[in-house]
Structures are given as C-alpha cells and as structure tokens.
PDB file of N, CA and C in Angstrom:
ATOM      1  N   UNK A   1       3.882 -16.932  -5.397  1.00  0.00           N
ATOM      2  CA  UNK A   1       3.757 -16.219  -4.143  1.00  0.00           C
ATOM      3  C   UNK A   1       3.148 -14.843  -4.391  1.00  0.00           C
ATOM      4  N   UNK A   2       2.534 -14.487  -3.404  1.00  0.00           N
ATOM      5  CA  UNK A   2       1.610 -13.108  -3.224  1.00  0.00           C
ATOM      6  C   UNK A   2       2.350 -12.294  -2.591  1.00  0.00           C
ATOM      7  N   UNK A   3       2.265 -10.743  -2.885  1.00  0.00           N
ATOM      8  CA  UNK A   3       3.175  -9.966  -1.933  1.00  0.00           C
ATOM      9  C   UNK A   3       1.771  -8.988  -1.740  1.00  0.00           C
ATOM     10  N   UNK A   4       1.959  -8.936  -0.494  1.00  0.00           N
ATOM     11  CA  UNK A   4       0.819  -7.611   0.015  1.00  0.00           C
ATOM     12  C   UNK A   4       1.842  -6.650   0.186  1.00  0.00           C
ATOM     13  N   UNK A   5       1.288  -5.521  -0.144  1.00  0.00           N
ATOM     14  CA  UNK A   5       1.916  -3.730   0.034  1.00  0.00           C
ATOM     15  C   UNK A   5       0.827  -3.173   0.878  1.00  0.00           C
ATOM     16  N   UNK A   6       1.564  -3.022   2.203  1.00  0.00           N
ATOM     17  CA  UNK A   6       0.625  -2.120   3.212  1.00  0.00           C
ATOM     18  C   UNK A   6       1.317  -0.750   3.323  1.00  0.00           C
ATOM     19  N   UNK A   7       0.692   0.590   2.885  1.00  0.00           N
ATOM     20  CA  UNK A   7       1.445   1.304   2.924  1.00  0.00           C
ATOM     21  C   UNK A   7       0.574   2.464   4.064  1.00  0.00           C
ATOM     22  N   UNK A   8       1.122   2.842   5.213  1.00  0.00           N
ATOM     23  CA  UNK A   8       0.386   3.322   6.349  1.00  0.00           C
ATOM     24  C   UNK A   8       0.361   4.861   5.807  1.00  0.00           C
ATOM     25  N   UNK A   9      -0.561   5.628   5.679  1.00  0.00           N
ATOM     26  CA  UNK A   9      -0.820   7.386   4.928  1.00  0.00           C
ATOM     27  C   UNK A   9      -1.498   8.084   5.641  1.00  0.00           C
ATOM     28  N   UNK A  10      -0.873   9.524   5.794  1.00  0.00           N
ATOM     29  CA  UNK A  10      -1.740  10.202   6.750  1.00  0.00           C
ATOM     30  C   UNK A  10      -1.535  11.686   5.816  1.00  0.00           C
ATOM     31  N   UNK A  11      -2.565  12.563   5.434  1.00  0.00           N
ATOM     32  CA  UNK A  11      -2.629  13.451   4.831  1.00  0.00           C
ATOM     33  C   UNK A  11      -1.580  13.773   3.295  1.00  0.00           C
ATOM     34  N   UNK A  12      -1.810  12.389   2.944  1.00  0.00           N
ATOM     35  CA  UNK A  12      -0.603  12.383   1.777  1.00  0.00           C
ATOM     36  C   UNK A  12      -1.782  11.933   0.541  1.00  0.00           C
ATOM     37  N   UNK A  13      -2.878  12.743   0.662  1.00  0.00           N
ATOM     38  CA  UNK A  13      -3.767  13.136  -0.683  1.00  0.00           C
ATOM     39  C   UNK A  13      -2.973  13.999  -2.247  1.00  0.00           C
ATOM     40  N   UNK A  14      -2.253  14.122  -1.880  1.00  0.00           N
ATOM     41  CA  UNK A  14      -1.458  14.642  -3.169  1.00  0.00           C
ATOM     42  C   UNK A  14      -0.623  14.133  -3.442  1.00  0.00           C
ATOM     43  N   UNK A  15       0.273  13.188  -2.937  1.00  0.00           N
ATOM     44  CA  UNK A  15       0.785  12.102  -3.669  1.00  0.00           C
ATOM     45  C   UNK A  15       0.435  10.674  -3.962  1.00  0.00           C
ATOM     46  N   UNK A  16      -0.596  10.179  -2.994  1.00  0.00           N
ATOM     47  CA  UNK A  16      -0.759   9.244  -3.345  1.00  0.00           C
ATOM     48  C   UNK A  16      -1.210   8.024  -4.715  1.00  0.00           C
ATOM     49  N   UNK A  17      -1.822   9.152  -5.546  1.00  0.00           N
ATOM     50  CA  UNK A  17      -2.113   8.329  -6.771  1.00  0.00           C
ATOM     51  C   UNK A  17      -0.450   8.329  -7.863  1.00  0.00           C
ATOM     52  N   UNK A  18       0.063   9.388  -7.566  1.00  0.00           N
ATOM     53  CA  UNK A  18       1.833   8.708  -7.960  1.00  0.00           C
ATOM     54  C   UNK A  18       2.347   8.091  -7.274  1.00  0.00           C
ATOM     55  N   UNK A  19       2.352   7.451  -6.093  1.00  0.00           N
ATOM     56  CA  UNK A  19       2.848   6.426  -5.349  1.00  0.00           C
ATOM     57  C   UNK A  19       2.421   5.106  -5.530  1.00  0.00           C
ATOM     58  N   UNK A  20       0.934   5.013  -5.958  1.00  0.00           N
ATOM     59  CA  UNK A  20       0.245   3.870  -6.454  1.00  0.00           C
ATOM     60  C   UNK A  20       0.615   3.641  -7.669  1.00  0.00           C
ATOM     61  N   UNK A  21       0.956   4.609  -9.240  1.00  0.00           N
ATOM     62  CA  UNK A  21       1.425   4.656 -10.029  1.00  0.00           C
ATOM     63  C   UNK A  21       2.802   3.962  -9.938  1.00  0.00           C
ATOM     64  N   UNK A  22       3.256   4.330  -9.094  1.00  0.00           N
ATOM     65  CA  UNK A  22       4.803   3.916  -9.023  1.00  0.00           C
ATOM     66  C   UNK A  22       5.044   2.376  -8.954  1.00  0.00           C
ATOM     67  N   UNK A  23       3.836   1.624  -8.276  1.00  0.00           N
ATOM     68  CA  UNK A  23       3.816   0.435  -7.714  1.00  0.00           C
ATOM     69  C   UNK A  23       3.191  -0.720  -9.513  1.00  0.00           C
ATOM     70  N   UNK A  24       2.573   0.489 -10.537  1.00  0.00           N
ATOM     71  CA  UNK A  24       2.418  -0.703 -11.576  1.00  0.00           C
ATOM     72  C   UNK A  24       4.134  -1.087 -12.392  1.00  0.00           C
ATOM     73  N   UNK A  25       5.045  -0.285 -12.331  1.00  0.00           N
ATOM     74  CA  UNK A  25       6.065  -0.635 -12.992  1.00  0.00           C
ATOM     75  C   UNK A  25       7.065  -1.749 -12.297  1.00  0.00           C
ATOM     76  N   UNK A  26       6.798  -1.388 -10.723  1.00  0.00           N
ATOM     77  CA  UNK A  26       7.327  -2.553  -9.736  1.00  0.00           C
ATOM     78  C   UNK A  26       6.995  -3.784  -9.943  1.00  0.00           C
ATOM     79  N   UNK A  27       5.799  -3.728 -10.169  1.00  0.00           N
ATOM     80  CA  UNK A  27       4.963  -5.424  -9.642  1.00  0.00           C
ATOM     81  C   UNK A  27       4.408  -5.922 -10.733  1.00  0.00           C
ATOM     82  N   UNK A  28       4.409  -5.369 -12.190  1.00  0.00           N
ATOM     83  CA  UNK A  28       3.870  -5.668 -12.799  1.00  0.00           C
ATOM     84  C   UNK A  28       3.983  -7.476 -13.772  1.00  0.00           C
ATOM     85  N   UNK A  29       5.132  -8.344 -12.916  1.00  0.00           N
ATOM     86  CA  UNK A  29       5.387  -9.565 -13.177  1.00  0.00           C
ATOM     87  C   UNK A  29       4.874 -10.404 -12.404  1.00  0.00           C
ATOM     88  N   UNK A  30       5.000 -10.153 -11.009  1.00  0.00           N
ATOM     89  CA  UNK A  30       4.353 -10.314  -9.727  1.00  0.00           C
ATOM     90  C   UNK A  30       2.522 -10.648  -9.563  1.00  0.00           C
ATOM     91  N   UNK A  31       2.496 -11.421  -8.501  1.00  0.00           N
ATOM     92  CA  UNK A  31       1.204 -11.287  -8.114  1.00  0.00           C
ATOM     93  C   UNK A  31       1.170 -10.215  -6.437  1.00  0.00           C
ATOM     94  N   UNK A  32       0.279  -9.271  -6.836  1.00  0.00           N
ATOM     95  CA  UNK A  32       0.594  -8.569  -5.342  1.00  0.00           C
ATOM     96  C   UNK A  32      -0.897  -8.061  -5.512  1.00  0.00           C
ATOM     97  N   UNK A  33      -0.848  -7.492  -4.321  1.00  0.00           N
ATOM     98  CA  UNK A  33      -2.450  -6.739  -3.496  1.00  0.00           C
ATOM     99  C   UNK A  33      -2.028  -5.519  -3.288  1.00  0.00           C
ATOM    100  N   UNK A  34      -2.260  -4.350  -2.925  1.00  0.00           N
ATOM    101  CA  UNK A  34      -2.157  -3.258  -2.324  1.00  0.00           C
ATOM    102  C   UNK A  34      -2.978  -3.183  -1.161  1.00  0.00           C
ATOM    103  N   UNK A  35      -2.640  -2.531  -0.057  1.00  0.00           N
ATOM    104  CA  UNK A  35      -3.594  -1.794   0.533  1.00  0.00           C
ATOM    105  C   UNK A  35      -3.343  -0.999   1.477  1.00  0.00           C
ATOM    106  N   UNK A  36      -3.552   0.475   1.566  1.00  0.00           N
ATOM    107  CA  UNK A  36      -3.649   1.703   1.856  1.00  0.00           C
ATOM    108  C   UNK A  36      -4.102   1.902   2.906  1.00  0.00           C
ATOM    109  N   UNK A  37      -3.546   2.243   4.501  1.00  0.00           N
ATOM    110  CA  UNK A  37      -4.799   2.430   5.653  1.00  0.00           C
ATOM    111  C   UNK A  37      -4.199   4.209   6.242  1.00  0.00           C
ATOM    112  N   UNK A  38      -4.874   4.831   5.979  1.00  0.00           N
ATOM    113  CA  UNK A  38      -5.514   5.724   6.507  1.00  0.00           C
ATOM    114  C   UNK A  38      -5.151   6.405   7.604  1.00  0.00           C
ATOM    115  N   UNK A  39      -4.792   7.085   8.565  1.00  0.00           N
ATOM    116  CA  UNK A  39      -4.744   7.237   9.893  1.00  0.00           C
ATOM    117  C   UNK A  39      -5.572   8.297  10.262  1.00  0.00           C
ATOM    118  N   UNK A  40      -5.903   9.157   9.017  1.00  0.00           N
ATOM    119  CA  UNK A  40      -6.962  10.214   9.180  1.00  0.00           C
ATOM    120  C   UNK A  40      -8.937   9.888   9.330  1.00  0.00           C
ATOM    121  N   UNK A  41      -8.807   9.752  10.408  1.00  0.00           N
ATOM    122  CA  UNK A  41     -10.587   8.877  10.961  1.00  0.00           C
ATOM    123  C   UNK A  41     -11.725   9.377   9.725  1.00  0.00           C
ATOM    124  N   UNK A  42     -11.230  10.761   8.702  1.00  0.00           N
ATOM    125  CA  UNK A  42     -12.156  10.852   7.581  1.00  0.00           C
ATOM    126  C   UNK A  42     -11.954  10.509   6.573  1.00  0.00           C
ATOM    127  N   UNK A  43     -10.390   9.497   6.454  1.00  0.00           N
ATOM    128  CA  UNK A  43     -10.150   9.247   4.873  1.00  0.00           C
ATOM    129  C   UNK A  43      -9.845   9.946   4.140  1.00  0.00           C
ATOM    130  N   UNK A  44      -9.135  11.218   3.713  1.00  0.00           N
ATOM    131  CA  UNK A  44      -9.145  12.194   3.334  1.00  0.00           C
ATOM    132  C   UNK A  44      -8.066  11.675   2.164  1.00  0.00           C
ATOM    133  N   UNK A  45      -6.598  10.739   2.519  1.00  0.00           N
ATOM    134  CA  UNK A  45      -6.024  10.166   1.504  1.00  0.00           C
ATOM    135  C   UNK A  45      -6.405   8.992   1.032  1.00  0.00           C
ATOM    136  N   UNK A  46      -7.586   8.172   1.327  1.00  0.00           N
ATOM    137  CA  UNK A  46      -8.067   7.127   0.593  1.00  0.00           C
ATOM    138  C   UNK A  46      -9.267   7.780  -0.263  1.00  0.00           C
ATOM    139  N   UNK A  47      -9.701   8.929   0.302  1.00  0.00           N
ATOM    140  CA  UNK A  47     -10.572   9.226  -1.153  1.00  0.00           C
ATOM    141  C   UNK A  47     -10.170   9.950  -2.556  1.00  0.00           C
ATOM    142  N   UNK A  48      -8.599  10.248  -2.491  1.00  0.00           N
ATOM    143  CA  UNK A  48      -8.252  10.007  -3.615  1.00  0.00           C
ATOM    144  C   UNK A  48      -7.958   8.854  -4.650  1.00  0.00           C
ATOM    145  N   UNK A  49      -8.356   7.585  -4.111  1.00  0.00           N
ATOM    146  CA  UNK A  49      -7.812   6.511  -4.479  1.00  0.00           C
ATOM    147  C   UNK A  49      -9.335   6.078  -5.440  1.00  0.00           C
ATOM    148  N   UNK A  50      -8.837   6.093  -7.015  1.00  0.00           N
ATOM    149  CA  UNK A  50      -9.669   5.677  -7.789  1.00  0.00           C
ATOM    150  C   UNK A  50     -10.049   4.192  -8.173  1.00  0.00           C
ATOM    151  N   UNK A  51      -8.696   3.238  -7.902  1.00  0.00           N
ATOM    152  CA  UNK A  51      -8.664   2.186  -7.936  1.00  0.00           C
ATOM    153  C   UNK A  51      -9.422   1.241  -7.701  1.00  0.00           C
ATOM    154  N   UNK A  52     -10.119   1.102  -8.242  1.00  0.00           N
ATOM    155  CA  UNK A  52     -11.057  -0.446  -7.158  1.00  0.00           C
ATOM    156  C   UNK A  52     -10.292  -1.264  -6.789  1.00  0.00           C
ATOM    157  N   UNK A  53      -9.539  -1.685  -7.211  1.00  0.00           N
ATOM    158  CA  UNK A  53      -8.313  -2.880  -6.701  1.00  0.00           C
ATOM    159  C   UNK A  53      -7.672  -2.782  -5.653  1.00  0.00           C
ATOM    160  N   UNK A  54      -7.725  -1.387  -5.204  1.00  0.00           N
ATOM    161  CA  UNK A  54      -6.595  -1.053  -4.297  1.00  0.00           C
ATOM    162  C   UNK A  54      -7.497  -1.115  -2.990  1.00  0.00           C
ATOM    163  N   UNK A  55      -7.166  -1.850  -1.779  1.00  0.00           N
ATOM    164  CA  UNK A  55      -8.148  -2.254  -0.880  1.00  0.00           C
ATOM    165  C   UNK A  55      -7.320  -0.816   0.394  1.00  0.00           C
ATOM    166  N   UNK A  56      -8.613   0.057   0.209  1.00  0.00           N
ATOM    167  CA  UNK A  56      -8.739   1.477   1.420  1.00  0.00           C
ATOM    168  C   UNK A  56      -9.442   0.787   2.517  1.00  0.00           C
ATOM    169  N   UNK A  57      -8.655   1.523   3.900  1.00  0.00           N
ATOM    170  CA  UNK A  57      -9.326   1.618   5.076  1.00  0.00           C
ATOM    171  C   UNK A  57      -8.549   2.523   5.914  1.00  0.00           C
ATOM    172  N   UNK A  58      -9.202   2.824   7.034  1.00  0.00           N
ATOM    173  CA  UNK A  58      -9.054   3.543   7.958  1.00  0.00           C
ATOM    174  C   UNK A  58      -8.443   2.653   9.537  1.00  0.00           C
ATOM    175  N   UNK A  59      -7.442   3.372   9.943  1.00  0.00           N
ATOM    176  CA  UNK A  59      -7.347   2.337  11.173  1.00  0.00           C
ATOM    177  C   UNK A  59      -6.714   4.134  12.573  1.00  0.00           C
ATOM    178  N   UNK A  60      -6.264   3.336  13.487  1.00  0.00           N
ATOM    179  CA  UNK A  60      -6.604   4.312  14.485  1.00  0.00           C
ATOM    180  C   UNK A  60      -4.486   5.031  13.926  1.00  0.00           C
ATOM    181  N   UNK A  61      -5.024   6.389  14.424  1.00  0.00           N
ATOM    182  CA  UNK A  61      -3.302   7.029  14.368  1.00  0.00           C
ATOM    183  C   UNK A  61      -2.356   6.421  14.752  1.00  0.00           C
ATOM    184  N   UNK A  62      -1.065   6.338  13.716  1.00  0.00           N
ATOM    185  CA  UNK A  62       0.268   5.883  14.133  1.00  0.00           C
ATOM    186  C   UNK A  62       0.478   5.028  13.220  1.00  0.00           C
ATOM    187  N   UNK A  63       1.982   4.666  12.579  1.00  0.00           N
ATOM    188  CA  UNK A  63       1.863   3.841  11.874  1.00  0.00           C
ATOM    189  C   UNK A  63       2.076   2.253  12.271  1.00  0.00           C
ATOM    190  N   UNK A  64       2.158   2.151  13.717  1.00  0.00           N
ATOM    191  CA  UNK A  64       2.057   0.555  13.874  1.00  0.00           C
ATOM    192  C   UNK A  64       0.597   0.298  13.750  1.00  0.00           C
ATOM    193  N   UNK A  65      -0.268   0.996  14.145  1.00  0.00           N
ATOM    194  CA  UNK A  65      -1.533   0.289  14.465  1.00  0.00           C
ATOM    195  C   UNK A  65      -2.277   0.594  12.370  1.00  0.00           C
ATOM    196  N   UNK A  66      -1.465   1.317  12.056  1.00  0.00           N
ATOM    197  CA  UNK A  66      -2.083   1.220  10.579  1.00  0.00           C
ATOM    198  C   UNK A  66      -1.428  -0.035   9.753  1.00  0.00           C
ATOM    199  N   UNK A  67       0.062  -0.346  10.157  1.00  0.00           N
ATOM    200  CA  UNK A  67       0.318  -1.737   9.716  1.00  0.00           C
ATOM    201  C   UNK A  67      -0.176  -2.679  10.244  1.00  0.00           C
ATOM    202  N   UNK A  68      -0.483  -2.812  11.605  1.00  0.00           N
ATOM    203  CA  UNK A  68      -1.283  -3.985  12.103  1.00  0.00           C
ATOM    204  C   UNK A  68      -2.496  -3.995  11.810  1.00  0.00           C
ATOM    205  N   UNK A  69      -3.025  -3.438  10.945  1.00  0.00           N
ATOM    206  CA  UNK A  69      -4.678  -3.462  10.135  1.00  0.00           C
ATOM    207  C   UNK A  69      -4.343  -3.824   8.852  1.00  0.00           C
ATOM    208  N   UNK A  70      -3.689  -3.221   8.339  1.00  0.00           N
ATOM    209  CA  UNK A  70      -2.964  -3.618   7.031  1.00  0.00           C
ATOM    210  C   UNK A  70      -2.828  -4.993   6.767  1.00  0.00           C
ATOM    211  N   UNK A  71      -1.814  -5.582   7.634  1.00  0.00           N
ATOM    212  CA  UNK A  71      -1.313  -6.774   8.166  1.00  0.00           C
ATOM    213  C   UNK A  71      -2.511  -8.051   7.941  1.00  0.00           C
ATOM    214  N   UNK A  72      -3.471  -7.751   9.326  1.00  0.00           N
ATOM    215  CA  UNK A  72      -4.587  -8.025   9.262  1.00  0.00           C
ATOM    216  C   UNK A  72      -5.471  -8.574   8.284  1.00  0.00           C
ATOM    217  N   UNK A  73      -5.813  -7.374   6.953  1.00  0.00           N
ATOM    218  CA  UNK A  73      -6.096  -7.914   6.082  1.00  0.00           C
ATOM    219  C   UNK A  73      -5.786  -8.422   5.088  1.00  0.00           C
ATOM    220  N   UNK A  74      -4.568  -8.564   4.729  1.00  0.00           N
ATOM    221  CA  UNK A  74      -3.420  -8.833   3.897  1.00  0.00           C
ATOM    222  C   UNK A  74      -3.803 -10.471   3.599  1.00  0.00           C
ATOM    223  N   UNK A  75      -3.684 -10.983   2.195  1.00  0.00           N
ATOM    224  CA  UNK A  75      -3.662 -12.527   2.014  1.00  0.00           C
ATOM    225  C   UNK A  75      -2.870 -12.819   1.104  1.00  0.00           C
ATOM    226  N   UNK A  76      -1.360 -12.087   1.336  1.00  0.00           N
ATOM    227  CA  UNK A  76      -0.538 -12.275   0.722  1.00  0.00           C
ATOM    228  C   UNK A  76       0.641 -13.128   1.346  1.00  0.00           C
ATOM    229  N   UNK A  77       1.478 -13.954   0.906  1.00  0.00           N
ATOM    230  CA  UNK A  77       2.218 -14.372   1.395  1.00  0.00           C
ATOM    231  C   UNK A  77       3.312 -13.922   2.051  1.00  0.00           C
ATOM    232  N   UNK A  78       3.631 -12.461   1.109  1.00  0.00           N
ATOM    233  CA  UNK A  78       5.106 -11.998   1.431  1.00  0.00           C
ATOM    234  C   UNK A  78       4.634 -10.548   1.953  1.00  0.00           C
ATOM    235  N   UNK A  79       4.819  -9.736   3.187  1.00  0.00           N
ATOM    236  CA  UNK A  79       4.325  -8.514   3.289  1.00  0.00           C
ATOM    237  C   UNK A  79       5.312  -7.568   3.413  1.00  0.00           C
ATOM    238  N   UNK A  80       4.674  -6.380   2.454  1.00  0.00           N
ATOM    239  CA  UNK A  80       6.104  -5.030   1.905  1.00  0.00           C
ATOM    240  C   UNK A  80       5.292  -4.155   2.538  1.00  0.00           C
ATOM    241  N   UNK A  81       6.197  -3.426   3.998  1.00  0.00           N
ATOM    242  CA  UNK A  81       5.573  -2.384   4.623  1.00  0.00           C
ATOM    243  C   UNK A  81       6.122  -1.377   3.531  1.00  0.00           C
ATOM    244  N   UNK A  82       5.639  -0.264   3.400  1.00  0.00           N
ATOM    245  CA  UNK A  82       5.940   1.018   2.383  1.00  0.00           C
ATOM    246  C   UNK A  82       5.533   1.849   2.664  1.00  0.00           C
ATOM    247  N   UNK A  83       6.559   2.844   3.373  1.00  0.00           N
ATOM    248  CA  UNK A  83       6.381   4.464   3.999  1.00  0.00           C
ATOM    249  C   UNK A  83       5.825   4.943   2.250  1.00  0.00           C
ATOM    250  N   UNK A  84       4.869   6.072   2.603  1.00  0.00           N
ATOM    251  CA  UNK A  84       4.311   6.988   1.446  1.00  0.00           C
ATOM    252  C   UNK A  84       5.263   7.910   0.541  1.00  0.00           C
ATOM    253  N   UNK A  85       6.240   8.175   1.343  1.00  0.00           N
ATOM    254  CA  UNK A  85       7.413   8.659   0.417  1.00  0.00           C
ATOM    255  C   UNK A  85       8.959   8.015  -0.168  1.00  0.00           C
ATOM    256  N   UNK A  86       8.153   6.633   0.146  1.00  0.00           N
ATOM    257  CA  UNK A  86       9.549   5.656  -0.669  1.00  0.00           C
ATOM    258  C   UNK A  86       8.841   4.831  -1.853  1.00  0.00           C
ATOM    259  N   UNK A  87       9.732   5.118  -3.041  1.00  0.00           N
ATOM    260  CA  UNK A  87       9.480   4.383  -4.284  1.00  0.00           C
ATOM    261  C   UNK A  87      10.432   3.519  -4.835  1.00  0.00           C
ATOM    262  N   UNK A  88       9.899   2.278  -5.158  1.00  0.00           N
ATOM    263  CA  UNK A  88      10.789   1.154  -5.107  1.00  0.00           C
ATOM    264  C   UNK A  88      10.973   0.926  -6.899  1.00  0.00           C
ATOM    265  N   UNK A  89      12.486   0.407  -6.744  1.00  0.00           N
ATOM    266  CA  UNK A  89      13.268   0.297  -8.042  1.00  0.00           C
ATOM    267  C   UNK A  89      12.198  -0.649  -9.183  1.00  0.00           C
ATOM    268  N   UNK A  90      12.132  -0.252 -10.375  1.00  0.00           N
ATOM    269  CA  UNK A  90      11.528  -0.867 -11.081  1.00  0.00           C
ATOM    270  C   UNK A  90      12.136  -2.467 -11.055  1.00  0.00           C
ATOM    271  N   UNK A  91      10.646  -3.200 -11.184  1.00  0.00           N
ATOM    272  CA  UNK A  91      11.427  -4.636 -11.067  1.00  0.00           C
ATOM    273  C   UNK A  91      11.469  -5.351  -9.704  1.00  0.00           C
ATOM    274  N   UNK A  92      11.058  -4.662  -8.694  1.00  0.00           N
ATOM    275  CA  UNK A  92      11.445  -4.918  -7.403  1.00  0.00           C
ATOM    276  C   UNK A  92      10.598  -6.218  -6.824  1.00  0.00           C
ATOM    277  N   UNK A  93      10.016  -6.573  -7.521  1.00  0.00           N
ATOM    278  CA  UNK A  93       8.897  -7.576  -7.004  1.00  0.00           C
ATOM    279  C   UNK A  93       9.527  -8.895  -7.537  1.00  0.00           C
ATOM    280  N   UNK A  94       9.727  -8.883  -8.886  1.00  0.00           N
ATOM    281  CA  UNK A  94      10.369 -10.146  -8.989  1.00  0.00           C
ATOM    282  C   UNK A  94      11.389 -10.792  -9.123  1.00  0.00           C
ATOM    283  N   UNK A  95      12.612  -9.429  -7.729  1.00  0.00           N
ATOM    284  CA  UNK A  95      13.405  -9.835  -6.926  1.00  0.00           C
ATOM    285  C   UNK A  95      13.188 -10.630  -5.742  1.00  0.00           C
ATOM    286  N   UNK A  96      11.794 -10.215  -5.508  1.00  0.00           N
ATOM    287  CA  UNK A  96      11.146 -11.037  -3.830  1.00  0.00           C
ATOM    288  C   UNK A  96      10.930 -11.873  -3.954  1.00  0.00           C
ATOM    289  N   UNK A  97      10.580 -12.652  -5.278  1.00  0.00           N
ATOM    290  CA  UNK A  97       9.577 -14.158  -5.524  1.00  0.00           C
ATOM    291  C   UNK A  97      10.730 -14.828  -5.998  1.00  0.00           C
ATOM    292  N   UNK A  98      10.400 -15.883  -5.817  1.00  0.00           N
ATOM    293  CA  UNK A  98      11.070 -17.094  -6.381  1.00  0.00           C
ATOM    294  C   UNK A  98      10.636 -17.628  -7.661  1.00  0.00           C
TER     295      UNK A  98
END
C-alpha cells in the first residue's frame, strides 16, 4: 500500500525543508508520495523545496481547498493530511500498512 502525505503550507518557507526531513525517518520502510500545496498564489514555500520527488503546487487559500488539490493528485492508497507544524513519531508509516 501507498500512503500519500498532503501537507497544506502557507508562508512556512523556513520550516519546511525540516518538515520534509522529518518525513525520511517516518516512511522510510513504507512506500509513500509527498505532496506540498501552497496557498500562497507565488509559491513562496514550495520554492524552497529542493526535492524533485516531492510533488509542489499551488491551489486557492484555505486549507480545505489545498487538501482537496492535494487529494486530487494523490495515487496513493492511504491519505495522511499533515498540518506544517506536526511531526510524526519515527516509524509511523509502517504502523499504517499492513
């Protein structure tokens, strides 16, 4: 099983590459996706994102309509909404899978 991580960000350019950091010790047994949407219409916290892996976009303000883009593109089986200032217990992923 696949777990998508949609995590909805709005001017959180200074933490975000330790929040993405945080997510290789989680998942690292796991099969998962990331992806990051934006609420700022210039991207301002996805252009810190060096990752190629990590799938950036932009969607309109608020965080439902940034999870329902998230959502959207997600082709994961299992989906982990993730506020920008919560970091999940090492290991946490292959508590979710079977």
């Amino acid at each position: 099983m696949k777990i998508s991580v949609v995590i909805p960000v709005l001017h959180e350019d200074r933490q975000i590459r330790g929040i993405l950091r945080s997510l290789i010790s989680v998942g690292w047994a796991a099969s998962y996706e990331v992806i990051v949407v934006d609420g700022d219409p210039s991207g301002e916290t996805i252009k810190q994102i060096r990752d190629p892996g990590i799938i950036t976009m932009t969607a309109g303000r608020g965080r439902a309509r940034q999870m329902n883009a998230g959502a959207a593109k997600a082709s994961g089986d299992i989906l982990l909404f993730l506020h920008a200032d919560t970091l999940l217990p090492e290991g946490a992923f292959v508590t979710m899978t079977p």
